[in-house]
Protein backbone atom coordinates (compact mmCIF):
# COMPACT_ATOMS: atom_id res chain seq x y z
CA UNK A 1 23.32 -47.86 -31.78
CA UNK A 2 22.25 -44.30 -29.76
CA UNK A 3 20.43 -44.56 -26.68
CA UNK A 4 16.71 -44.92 -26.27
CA UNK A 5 15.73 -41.64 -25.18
CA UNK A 6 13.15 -41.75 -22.16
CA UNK A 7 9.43 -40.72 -23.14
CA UNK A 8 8.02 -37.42 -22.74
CA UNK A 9 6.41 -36.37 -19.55
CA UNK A 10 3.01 -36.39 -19.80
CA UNK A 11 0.38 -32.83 -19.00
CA UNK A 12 -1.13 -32.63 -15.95
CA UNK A 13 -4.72 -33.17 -16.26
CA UNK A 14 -6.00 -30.46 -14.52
CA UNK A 15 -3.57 -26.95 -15.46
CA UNK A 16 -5.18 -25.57 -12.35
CA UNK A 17 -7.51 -22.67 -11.70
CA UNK A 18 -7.27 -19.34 -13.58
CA UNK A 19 -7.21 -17.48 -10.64
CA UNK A 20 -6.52 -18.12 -7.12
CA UNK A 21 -8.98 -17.39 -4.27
CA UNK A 22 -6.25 -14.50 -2.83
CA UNK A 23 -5.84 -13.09 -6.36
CA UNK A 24 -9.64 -12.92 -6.75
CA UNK A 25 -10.19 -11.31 -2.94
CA UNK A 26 -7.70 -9.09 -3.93
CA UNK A 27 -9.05 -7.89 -7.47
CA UNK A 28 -12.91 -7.85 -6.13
CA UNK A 29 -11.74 -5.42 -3.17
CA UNK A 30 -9.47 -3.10 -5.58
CA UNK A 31 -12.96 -3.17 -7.89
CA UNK A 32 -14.99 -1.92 -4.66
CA UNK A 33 -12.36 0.66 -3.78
CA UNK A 34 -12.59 2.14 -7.16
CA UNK A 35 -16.30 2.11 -7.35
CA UNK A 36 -16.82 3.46 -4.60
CA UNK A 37 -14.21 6.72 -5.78
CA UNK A 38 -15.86 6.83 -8.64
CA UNK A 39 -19.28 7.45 -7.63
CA UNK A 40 -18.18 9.46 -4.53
CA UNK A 41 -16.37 11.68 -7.41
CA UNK A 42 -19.23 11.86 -9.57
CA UNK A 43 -21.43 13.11 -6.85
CA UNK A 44 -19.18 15.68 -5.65
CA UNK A 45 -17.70 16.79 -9.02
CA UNK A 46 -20.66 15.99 -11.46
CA UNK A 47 -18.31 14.92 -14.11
CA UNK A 48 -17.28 11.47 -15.40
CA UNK A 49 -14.29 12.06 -16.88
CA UNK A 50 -13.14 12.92 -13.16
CA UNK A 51 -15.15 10.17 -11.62
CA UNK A 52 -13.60 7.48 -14.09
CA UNK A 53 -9.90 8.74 -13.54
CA UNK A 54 -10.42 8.48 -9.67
CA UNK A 55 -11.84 5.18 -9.71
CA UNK A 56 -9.39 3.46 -12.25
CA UNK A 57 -6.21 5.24 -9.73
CA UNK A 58 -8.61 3.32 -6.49
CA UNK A 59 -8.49 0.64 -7.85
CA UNK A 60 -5.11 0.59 -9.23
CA UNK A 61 -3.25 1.79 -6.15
CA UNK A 62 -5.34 -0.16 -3.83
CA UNK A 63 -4.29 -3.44 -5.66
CA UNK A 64 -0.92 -3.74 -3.83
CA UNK A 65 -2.06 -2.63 -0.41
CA UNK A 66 -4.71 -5.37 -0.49
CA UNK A 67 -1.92 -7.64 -2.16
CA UNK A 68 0.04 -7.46 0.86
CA UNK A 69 -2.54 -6.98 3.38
CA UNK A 70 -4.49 -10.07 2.42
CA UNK A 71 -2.32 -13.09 3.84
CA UNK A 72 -2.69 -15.99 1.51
């Protein structure tokens, strides 16, 4: 006769939120750093090829900074 194995561990109810609060902080910050890039680019340059390259690097290098600047 084998052993009775023990039951399966039930899921949580809840899994949790998809993001945290500090992840969200973070990500809306990064998004208003690269705005504002953008448009200051697009006012200065004209062009939105220019404007959309230097808001996506704002917001892209400003994601870490505010990572570790914003204690959780």
């Amino acid at each position: 006769m084998t052993p009775a194995s023990p039951p399966p561990t039930p899921e949580p109810d809840d899994p949790g939120p998809l993001l945290t609060a500090h992840a969200a902080i973070v990500l809306l910050a990064a998004l208003l750093v690269g705005a504002i890039a953008g448009i200051l680019t697009l006012l200065s340059t004209g062009t939105a090829a220019a404007a959309l390259l230097a808001g996506m690097t704002g917001f892209g290098v400003s994601v870490p900074v505010l990572h570790k600047l914003i204690g959780r």
